[in-house]
N, C-alpha and C. Protein backbone atom coordinates (compact mmCIF):
# COMPACT_ATOMS: atom_id res chain seq x y z
N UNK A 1 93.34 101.93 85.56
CA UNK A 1 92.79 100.81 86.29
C UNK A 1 93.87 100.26 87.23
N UNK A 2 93.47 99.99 88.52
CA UNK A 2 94.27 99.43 89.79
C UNK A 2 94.94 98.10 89.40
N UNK A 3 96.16 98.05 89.11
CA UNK A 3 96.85 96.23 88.69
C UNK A 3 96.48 96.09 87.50
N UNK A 4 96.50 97.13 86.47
CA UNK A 4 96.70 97.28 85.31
C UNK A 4 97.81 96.58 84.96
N UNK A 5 98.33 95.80 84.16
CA UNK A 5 99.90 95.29 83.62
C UNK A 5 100.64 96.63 83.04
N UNK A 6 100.20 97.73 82.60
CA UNK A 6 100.88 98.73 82.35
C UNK A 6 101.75 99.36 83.62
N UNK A 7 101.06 99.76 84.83
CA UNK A 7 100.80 100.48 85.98
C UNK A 7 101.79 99.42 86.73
N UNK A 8 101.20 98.16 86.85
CA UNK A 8 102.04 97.28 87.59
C UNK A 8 103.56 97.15 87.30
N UNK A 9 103.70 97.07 85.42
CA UNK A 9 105.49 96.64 84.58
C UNK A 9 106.03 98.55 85.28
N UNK A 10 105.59 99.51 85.02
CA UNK A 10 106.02 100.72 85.39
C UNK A 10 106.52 100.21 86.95
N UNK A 11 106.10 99.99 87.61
CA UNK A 11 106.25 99.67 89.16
C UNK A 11 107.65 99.25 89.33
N UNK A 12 107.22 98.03 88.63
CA UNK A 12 108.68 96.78 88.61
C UNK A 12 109.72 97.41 87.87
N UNK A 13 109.60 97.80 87.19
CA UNK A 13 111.02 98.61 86.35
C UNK A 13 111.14 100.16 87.40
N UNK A 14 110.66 100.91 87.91
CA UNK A 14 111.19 101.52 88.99
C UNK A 14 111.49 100.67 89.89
N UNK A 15 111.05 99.77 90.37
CA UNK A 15 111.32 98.95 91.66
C UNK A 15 113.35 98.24 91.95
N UNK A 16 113.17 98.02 90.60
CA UNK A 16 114.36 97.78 89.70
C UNK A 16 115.72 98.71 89.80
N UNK A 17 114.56 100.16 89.48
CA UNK A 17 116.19 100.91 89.03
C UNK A 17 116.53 101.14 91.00
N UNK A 18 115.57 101.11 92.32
CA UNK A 18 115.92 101.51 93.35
C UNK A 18 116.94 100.16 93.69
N UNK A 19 116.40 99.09 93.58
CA UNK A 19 116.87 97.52 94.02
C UNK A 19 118.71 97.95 93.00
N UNK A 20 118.68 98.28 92.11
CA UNK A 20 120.41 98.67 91.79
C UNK A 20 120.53 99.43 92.29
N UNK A 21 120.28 100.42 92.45
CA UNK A 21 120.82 101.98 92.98
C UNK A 21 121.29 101.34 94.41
N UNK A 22 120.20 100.77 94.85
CA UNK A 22 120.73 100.47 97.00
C UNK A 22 121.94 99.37 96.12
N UNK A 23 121.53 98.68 95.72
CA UNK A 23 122.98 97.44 95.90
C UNK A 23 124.26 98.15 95.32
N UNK A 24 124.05 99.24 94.35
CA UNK A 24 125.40 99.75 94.18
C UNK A 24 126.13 100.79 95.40
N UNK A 25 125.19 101.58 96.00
CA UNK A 25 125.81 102.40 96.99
C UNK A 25 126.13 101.61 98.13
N UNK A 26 125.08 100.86 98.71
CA UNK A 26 125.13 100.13 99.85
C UNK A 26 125.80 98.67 100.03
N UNK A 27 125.35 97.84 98.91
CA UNK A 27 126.06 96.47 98.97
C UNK A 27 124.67 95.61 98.64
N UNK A 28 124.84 94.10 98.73
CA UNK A 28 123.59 93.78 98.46
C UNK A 28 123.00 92.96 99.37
N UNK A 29 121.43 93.34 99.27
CA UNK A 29 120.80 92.77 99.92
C UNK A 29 119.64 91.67 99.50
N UNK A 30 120.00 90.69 99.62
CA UNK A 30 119.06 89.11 99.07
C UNK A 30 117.46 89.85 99.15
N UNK A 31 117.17 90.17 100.05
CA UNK A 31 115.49 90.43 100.90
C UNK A 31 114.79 91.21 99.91
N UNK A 32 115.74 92.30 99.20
CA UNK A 32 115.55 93.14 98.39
C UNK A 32 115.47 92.51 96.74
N UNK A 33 115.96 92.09 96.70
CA UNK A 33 116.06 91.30 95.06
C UNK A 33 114.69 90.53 95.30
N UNK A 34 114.99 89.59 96.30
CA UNK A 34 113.72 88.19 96.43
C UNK A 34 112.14 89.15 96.20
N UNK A 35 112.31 90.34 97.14
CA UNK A 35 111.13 90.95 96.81
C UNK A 35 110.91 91.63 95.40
N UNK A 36 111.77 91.60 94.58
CA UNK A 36 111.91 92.01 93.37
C UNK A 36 111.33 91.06 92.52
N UNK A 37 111.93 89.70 92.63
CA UNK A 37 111.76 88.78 92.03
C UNK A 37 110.08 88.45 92.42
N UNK A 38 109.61 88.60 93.61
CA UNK A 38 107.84 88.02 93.66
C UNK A 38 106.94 89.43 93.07
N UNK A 39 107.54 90.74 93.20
CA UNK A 39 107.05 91.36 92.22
C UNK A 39 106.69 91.43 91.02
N UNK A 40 108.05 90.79 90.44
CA UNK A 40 108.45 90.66 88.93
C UNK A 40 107.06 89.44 88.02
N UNK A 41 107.27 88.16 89.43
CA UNK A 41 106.01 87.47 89.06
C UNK A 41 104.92 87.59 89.00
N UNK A 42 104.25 88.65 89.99
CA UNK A 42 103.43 89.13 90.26
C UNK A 42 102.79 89.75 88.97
N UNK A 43 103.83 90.79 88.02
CA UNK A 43 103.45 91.47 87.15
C UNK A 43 102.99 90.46 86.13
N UNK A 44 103.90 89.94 85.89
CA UNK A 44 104.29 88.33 84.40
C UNK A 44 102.45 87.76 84.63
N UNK A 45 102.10 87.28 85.76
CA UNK A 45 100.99 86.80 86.25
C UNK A 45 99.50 87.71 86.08
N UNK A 46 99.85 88.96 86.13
CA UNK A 46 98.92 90.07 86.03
C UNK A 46 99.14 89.97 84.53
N UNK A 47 99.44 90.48 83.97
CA UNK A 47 99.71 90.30 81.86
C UNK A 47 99.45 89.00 81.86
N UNK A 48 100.09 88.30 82.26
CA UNK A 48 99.01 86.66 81.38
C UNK A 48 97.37 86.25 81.77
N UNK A 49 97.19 86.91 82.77
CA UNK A 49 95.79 87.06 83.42
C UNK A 49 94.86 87.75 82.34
N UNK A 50 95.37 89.14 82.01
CA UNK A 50 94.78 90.21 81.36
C UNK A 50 94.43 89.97 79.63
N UNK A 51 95.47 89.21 79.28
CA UNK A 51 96.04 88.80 77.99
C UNK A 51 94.80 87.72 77.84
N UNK A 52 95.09 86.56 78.49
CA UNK A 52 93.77 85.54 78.33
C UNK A 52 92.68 85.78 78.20
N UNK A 53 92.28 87.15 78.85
CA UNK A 53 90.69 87.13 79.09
C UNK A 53 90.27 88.51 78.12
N UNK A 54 91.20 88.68 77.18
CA UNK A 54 90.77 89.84 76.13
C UNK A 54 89.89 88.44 74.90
């Protein structure tokens, strides 16, 4: 299912290992985390969505 909390946390935890990988080779970039971070909520928000309505 599309925005599954499974499908979505898989996302964010790859999203994750690229957001270290660039800041360790390259240096860091805020734009990149921040979008990490509205992801991250995104997911948290999708699971408490899903969770309530079982």
């Amino acid at each position: 299912m599309p925005g599954s909390p499974k499908s979505m946390g898989a996302l964010t935890v790859g999203t994750l290992v690229v957001v270290t990988a660039y800041t360790a080779a390259m240096g860091s970039n805020g734009w990149l985390w921040f979008g990490w971070v509205v992801l991250l909520l995104a997911t948290v928000g999708t699971a408490a969505t899903t969770t309530r309505g079982r």
